[in-house]
PDB file of N, CA and C in Angstrom:
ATOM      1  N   UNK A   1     115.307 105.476 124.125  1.00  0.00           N
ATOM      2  CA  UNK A   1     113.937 105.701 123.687  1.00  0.00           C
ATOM      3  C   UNK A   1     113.693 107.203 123.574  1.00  0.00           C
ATOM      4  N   UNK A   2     113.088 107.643 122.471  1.00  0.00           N
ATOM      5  CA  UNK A   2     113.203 108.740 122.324  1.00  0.00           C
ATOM      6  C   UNK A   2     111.857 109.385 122.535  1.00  0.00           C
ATOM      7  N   UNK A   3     111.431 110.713 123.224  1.00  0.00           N
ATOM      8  CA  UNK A   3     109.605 111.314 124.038  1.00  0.00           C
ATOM      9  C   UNK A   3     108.987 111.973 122.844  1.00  0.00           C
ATOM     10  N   UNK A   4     108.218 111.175 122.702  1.00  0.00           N
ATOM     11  CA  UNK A   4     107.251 111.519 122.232  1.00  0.00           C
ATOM     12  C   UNK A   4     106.592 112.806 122.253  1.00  0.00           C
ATOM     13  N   UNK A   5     105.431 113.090 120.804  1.00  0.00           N
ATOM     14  CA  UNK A   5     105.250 114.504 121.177  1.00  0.00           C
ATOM     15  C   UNK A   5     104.129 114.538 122.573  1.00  0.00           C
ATOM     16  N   UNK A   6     103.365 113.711 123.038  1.00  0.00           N
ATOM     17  CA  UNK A   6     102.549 113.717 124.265  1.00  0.00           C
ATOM     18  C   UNK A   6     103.754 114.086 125.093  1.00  0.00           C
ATOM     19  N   UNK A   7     104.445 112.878 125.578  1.00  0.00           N
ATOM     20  CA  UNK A   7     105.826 113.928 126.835  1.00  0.00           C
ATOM     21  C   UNK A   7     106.144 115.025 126.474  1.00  0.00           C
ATOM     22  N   UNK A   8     106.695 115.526 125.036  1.00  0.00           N
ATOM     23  CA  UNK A   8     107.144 117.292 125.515  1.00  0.00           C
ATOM     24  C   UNK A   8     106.144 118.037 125.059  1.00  0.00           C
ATOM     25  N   UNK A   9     104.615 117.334 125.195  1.00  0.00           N
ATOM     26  CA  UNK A   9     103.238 118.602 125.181  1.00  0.00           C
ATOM     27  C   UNK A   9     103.560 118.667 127.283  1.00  0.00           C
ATOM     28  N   UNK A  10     103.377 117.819 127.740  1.00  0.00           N
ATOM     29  CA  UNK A  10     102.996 117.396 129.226  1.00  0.00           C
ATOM     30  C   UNK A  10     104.266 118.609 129.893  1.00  0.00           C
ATOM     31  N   UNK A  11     105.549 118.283 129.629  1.00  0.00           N
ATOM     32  CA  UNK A  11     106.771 118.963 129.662  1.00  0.00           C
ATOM     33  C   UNK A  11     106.288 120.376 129.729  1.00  0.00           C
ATOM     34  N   UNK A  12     105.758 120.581 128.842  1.00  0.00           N
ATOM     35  CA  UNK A  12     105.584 122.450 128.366  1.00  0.00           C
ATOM     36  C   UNK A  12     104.333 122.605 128.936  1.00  0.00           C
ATOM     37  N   UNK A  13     103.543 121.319 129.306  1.00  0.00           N
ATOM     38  CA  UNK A  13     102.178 122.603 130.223  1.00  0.00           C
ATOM     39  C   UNK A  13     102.489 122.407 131.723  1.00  0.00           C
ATOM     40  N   UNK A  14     103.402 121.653 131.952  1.00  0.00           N
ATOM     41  CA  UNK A  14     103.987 121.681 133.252  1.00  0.00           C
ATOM     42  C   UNK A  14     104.955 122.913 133.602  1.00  0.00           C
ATOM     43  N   UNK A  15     105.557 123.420 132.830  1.00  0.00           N
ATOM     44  CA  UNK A  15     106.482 124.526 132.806  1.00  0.00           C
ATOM     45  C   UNK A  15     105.834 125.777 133.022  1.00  0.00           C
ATOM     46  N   UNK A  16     104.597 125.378 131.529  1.00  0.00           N
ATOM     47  CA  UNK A  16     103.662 126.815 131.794  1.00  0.00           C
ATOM     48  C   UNK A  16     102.988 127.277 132.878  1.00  0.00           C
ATOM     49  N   UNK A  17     102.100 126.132 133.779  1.00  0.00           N
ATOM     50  CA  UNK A  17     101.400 126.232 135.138  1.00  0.00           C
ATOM     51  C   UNK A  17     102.186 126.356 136.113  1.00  0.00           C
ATOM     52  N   UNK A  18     103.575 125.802 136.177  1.00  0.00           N
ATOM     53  CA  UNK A  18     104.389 126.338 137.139  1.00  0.00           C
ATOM     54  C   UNK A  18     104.865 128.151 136.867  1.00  0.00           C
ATOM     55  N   UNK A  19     105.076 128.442 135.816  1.00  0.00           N
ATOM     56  CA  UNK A  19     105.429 130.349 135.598  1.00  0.00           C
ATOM     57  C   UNK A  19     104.088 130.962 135.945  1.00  0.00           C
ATOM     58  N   UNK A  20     102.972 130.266 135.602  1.00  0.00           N
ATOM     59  CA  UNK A  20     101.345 131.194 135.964  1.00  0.00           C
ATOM     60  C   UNK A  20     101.521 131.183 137.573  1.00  0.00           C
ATOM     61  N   UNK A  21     101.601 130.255 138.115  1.00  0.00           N
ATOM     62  CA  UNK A  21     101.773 129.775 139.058  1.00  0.00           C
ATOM     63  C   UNK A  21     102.786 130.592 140.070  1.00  0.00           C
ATOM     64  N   UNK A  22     103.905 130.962 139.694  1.00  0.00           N
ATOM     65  CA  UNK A  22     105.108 131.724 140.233  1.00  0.00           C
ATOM     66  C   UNK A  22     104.455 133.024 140.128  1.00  0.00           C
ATOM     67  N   UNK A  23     104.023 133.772 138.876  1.00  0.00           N
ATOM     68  CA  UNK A  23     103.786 134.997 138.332  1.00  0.00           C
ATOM     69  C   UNK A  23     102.582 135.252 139.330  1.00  0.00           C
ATOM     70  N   UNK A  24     101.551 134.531 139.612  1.00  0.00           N
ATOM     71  CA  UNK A  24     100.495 135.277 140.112  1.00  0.00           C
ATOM     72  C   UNK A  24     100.951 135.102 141.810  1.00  0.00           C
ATOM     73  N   UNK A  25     101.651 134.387 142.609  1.00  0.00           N
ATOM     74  CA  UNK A  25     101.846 133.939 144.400  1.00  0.00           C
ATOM     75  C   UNK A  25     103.392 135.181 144.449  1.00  0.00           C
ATOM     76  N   UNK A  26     104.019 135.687 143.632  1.00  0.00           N
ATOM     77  CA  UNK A  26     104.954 135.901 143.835  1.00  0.00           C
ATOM     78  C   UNK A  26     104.843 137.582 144.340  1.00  0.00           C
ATOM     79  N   UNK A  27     105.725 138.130 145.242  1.00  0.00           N
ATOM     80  CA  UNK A  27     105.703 139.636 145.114  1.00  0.00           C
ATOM     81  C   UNK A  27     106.807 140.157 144.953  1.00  0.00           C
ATOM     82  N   UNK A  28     107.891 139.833 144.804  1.00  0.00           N
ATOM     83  CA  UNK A  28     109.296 139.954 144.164  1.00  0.00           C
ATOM     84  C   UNK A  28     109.653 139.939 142.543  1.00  0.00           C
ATOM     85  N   UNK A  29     109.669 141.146 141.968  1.00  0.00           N
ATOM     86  CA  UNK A  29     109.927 141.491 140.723  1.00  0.00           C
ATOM     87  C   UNK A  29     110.575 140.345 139.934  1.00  0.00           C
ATOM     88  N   UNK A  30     111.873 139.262 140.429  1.00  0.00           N
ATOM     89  CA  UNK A  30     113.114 138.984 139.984  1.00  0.00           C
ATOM     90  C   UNK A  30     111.918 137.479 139.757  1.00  0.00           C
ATOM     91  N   UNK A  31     111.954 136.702 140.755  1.00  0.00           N
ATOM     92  CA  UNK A  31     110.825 136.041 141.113  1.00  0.00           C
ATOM     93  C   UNK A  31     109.685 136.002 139.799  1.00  0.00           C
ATOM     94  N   UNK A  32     109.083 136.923 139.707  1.00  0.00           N
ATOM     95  CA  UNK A  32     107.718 137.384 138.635  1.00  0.00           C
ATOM     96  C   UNK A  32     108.266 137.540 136.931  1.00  0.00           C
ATOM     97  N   UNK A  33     109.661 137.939 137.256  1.00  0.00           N
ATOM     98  CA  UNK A  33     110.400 138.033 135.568  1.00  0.00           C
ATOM     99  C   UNK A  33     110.737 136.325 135.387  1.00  0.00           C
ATOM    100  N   UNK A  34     111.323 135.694 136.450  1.00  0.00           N
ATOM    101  CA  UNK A  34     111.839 133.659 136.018  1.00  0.00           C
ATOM    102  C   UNK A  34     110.461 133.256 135.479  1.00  0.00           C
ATOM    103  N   UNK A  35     109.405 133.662 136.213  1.00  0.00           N
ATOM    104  CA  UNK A  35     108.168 132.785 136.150  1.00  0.00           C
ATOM    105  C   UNK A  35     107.930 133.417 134.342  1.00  0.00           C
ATOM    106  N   UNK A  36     108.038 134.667 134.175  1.00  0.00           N
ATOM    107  CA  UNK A  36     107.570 134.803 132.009  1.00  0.00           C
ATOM    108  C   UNK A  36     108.570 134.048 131.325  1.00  0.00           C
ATOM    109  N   UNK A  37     109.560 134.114 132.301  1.00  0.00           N
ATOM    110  CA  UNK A  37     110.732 133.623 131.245  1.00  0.00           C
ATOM    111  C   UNK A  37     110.310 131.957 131.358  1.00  0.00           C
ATOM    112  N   UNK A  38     109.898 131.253 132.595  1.00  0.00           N
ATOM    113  CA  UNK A  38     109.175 129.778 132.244  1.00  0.00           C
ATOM    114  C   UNK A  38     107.946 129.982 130.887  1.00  0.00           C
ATOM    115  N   UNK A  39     107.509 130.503 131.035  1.00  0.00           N
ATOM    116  CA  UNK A  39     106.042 130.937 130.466  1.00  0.00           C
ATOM    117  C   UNK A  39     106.877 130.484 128.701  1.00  0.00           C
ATOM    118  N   UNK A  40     107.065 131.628 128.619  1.00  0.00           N
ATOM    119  CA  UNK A  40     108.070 132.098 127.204  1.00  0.00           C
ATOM    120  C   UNK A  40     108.889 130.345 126.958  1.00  0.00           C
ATOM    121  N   UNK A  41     109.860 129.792 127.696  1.00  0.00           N
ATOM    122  CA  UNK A  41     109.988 128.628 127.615  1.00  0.00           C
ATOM    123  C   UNK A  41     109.326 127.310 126.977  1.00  0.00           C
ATOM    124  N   UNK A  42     108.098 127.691 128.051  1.00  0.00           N
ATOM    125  CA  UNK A  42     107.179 126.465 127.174  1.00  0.00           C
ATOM    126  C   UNK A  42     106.687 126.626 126.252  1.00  0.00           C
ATOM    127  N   UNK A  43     106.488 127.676 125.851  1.00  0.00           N
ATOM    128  CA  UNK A  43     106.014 128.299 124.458  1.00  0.00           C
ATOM    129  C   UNK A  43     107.076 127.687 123.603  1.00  0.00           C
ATOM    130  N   UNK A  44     108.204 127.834 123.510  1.00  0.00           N
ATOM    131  CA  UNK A  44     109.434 127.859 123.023  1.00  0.00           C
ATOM    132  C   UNK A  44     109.471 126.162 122.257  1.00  0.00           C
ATOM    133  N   UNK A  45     109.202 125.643 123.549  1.00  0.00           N
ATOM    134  CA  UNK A  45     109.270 124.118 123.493  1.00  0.00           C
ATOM    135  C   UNK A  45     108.017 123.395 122.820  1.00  0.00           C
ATOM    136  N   UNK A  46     107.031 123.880 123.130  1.00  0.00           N
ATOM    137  CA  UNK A  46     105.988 123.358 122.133  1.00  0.00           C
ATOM    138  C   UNK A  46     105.908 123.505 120.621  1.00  0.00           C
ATOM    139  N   UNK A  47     106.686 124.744 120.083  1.00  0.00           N
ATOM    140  CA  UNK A  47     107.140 125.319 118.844  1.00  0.00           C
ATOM    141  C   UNK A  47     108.052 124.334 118.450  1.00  0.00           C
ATOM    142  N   UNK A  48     108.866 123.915 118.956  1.00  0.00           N
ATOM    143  CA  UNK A  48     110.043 122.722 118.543  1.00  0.00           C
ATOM    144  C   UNK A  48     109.338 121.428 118.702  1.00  0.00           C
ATOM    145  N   UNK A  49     107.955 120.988 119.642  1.00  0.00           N
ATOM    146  CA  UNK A  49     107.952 119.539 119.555  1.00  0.00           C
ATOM    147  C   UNK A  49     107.038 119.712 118.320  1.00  0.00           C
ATOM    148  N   UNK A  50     106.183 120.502 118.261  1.00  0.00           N
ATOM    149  CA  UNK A  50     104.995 120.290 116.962  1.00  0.00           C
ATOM    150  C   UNK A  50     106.346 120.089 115.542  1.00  0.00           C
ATOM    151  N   UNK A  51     107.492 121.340 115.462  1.00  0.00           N
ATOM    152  CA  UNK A  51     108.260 121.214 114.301  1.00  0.00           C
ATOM    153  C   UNK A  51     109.138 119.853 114.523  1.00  0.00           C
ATOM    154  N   UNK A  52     108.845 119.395 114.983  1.00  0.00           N
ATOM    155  CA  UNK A  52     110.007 117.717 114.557  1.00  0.00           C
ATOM    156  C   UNK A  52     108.819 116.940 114.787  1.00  0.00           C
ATOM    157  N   UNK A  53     107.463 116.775 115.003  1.00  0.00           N
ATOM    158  CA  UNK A  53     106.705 115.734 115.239  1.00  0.00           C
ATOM    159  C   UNK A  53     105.239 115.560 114.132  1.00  0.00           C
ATOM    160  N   UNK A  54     105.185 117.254 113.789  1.00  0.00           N
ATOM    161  CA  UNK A  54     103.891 117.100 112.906  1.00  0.00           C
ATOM    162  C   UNK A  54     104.320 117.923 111.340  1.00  0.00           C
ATOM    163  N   UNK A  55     105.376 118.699 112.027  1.00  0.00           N
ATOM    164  CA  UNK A  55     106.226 119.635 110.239  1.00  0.00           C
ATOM    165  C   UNK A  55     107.411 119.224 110.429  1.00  0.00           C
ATOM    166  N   UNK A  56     107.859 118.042 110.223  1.00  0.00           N
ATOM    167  CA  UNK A  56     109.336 117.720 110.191  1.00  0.00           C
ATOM    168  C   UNK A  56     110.120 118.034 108.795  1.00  0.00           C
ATOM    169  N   UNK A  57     109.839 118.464 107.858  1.00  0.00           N
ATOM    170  CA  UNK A  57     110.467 118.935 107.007  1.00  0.00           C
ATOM    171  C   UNK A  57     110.556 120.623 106.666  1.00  0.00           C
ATOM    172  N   UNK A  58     109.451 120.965 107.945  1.00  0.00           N
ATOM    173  CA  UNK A  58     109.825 122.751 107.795  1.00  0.00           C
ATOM    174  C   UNK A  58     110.736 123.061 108.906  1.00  0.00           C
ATOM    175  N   UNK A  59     110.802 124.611 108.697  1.00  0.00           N
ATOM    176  CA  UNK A  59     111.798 125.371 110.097  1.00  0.00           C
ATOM    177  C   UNK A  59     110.746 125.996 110.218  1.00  0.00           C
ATOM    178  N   UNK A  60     109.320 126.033 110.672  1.00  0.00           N
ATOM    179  CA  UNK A  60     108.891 127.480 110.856  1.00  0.00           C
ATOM    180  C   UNK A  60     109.074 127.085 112.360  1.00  0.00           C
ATOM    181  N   UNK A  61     108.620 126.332 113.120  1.00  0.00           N
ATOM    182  CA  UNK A  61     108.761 126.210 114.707  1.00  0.00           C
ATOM    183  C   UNK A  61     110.247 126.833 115.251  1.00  0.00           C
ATOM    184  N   UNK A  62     111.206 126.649 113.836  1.00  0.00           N
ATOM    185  CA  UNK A  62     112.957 126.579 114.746  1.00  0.00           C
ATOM    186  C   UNK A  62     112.761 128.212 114.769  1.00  0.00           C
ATOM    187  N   UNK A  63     112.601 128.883 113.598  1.00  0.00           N
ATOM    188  CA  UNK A  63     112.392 130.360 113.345  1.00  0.00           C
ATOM    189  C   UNK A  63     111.645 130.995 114.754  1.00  0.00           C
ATOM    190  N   UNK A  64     110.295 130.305 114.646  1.00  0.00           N
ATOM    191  CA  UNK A  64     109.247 131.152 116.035  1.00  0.00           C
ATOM    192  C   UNK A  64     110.322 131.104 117.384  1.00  0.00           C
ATOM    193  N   UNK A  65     110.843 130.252 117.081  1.00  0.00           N
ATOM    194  CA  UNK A  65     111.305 130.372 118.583  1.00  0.00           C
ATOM    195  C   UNK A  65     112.925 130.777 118.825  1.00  0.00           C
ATOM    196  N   UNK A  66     113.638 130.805 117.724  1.00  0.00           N
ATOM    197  CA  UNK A  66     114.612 132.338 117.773  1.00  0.00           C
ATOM    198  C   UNK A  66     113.985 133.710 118.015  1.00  0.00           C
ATOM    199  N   UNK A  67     113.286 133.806 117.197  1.00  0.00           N
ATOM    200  CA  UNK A  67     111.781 135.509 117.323  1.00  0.00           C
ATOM    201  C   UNK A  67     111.700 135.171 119.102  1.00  0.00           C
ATOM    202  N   UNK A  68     111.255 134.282 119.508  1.00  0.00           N
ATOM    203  CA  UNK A  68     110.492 134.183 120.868  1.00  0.00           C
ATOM    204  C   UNK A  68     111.980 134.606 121.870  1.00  0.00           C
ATOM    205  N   UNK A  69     113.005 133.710 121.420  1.00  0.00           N
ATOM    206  CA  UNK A  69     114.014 134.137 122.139  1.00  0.00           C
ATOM    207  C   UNK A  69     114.409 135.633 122.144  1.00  0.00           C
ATOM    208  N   UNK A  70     114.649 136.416 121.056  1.00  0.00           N
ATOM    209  CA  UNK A  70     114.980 137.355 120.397  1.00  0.00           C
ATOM    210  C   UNK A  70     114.482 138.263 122.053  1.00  0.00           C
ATOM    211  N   UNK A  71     112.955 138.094 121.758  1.00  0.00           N
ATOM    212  CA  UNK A  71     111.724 139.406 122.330  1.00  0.00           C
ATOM    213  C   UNK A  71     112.406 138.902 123.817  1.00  0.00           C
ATOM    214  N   UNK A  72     112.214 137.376 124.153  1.00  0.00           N
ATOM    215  CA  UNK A  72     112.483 137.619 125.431  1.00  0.00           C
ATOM    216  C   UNK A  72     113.859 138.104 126.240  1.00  0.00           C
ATOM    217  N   UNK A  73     114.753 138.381 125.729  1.00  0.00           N
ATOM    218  CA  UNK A  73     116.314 138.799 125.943  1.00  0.00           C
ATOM    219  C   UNK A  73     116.126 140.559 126.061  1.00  0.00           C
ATOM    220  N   UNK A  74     115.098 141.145 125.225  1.00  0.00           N
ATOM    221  CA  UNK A  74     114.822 142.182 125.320  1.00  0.00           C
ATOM    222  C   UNK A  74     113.720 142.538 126.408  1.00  0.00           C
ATOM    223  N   UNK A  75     113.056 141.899 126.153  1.00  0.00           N
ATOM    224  CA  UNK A  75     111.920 142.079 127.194  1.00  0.00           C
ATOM    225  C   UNK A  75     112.894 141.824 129.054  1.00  0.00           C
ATOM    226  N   UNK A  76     113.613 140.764 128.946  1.00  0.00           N
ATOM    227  CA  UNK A  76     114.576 140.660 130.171  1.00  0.00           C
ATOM    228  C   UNK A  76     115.613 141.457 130.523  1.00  0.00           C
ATOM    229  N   UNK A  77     115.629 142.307 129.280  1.00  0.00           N
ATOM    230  CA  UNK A  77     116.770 143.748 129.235  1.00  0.00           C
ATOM    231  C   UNK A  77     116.088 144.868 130.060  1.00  0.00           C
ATOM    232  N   UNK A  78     114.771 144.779 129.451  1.00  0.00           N
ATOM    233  CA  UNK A  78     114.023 145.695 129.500  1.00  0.00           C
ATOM    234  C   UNK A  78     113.675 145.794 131.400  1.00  0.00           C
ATOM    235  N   UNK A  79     112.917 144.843 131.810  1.00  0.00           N
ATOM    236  CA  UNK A  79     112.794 144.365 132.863  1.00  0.00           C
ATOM    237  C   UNK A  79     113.598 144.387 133.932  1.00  0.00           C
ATOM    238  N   UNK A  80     115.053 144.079 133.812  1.00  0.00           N
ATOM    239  CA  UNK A  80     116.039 144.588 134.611  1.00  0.00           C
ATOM    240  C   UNK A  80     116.586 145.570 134.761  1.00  0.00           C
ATOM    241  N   UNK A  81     116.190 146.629 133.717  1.00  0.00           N
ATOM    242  CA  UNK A  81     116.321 148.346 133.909  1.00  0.00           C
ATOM    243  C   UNK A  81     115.731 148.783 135.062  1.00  0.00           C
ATOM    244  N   UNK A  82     114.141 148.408 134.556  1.00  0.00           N
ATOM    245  CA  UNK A  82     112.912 148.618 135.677  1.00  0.00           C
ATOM    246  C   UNK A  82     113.467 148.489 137.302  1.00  0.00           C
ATOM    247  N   UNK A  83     113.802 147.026 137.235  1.00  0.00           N
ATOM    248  CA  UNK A  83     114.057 147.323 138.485  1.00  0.00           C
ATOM    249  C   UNK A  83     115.345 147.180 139.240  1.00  0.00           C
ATOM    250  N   UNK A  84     116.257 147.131 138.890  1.00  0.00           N
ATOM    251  CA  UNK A  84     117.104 148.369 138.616  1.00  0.00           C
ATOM    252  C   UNK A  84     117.261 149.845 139.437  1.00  0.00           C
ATOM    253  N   UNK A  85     116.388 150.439 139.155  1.00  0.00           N
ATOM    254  CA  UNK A  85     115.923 152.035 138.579  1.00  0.00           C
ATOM    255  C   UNK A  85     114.837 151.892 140.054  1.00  0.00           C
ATOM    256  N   UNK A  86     114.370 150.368 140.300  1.00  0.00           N
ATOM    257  CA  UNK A  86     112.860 150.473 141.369  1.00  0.00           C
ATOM    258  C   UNK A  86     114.021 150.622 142.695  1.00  0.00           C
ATOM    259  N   UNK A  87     114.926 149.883 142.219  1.00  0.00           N
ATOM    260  CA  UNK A  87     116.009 149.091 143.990  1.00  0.00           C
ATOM    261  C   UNK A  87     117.024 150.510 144.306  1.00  0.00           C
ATOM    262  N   UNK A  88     116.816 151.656 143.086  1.00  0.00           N
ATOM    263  CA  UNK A  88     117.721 152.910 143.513  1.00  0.00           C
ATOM    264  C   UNK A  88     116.698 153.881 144.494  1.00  0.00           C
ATOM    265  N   UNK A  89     115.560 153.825 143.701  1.00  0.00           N
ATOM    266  CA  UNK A  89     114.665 154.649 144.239  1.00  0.00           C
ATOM    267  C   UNK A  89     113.761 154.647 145.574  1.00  0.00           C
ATOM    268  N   UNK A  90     113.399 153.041 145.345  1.00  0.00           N
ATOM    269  CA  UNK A  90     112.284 152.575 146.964  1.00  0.00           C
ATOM    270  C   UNK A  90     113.293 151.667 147.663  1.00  0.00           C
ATOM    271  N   UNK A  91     114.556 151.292 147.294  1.00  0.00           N
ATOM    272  CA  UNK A  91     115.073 150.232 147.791  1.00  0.00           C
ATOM    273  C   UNK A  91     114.696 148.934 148.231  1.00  0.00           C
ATOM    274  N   UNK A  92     113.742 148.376 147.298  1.00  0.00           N
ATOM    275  CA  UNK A  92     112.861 147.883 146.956  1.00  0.00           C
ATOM    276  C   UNK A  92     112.488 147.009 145.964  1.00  0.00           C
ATOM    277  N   UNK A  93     112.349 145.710 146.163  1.00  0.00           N
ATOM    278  CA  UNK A  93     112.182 145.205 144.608  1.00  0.00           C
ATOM    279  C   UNK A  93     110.403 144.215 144.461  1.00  0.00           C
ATOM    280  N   UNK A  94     110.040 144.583 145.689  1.00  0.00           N
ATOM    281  CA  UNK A  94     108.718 144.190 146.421  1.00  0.00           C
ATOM    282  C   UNK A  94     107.797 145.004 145.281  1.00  0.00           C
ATOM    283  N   UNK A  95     106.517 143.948 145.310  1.00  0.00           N
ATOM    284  CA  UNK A  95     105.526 144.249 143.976  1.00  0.00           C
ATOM    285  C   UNK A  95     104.617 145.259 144.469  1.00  0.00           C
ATOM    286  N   UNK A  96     104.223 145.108 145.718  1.00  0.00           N
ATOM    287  CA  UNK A  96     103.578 146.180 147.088  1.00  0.00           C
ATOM    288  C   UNK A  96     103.919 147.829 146.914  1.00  0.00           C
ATOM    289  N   UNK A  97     104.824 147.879 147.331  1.00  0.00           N
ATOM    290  CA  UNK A  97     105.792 149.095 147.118  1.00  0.00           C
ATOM    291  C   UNK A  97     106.058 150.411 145.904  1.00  0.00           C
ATOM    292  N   UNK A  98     105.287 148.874 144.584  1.00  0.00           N
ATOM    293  CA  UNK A  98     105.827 149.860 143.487  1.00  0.00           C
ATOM    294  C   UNK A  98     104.289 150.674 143.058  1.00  0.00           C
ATOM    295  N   UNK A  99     103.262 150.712 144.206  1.00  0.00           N
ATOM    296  CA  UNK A  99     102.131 151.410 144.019  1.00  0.00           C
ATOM    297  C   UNK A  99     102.256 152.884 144.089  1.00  0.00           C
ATOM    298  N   UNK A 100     103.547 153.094 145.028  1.00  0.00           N
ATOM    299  CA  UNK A 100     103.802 154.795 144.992  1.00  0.00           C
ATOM    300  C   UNK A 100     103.963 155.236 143.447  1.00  0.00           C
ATOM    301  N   UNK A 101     104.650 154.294 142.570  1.00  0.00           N
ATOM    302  CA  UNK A 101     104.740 154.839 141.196  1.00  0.00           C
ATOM    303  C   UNK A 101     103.553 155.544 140.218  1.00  0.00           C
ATOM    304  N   UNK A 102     102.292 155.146 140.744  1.00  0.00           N
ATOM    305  CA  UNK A 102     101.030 155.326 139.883  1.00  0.00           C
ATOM    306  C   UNK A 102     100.934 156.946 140.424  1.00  0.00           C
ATOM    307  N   UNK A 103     101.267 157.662 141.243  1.00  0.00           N
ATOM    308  CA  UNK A 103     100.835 159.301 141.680  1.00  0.00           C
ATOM    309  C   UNK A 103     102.430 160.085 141.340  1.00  0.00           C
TER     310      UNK A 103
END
C-alpha cells in the first residue's frame, strides 16, 4: 500500500516540530546544526510529496529540493568551520560560551 499525500504531509510536520524543537532546548552547536538539517528535510519532503501527488507530470518539486540540498551542504560546510574555529578558541562547542564573541 502505497502513503498517501496526508502521511508524508504528517511525516514532514513531524520532522519539522521535532528540528524547532531540538533547535530551540538545545545548547550544543552540533545538536542545533541536526535539528536545521531536520528542518531543511521536511521541507525537502513536502517538495517531493506535493510533486508526485498534486504536479505529477512536472519536476519543479525534484529541482527545489536539489537547490534545498545544494544550500544545505553549504550552509553545513559553512557551519562546521564555525565551530571548528569555536572548539580551537573557547574549547567549546556550548551555545553559552559563544557570548564572549559579540565584544
Amino acid at each position: 500500500m502505497e502513503p498517501g499525500l496526508y502521511h508524508l504531509l504528517f511525516i514532514s510536520a513531524a520532522l519539522f516540530f521535532i528540528g524547532v524543537y531540538g533547535f530551540l532546548t538545545r545548547r550544543n552547536l552540533i545538536a542545533m546544526l541536526m535539528s536545521i538539517e531536520l528542518i531543511l528535510n521536511s521541507v525537502n519532503l513536502n517538495f517531493i510529496a506535493f510533486n508526485k501527488y498534486v504536479w505529477a507530470d512536472k519536476l519543479d518539486g525534484l529541482f527545489f529540493t536539489i537547490f534545498v540540498i545544494a544550500i544545505a551542504a553549504a550552509e553545513a560546510a559553512v557551519a562546521i568551520a564555525i565551530i571548528i574555529n569555536l572548539t580551537k578558541n573557547f574549547q567549546s562547542i556550548d551555545v553559552e560560551e559563544t557570548e564572549e564573541m559579540k565584544y
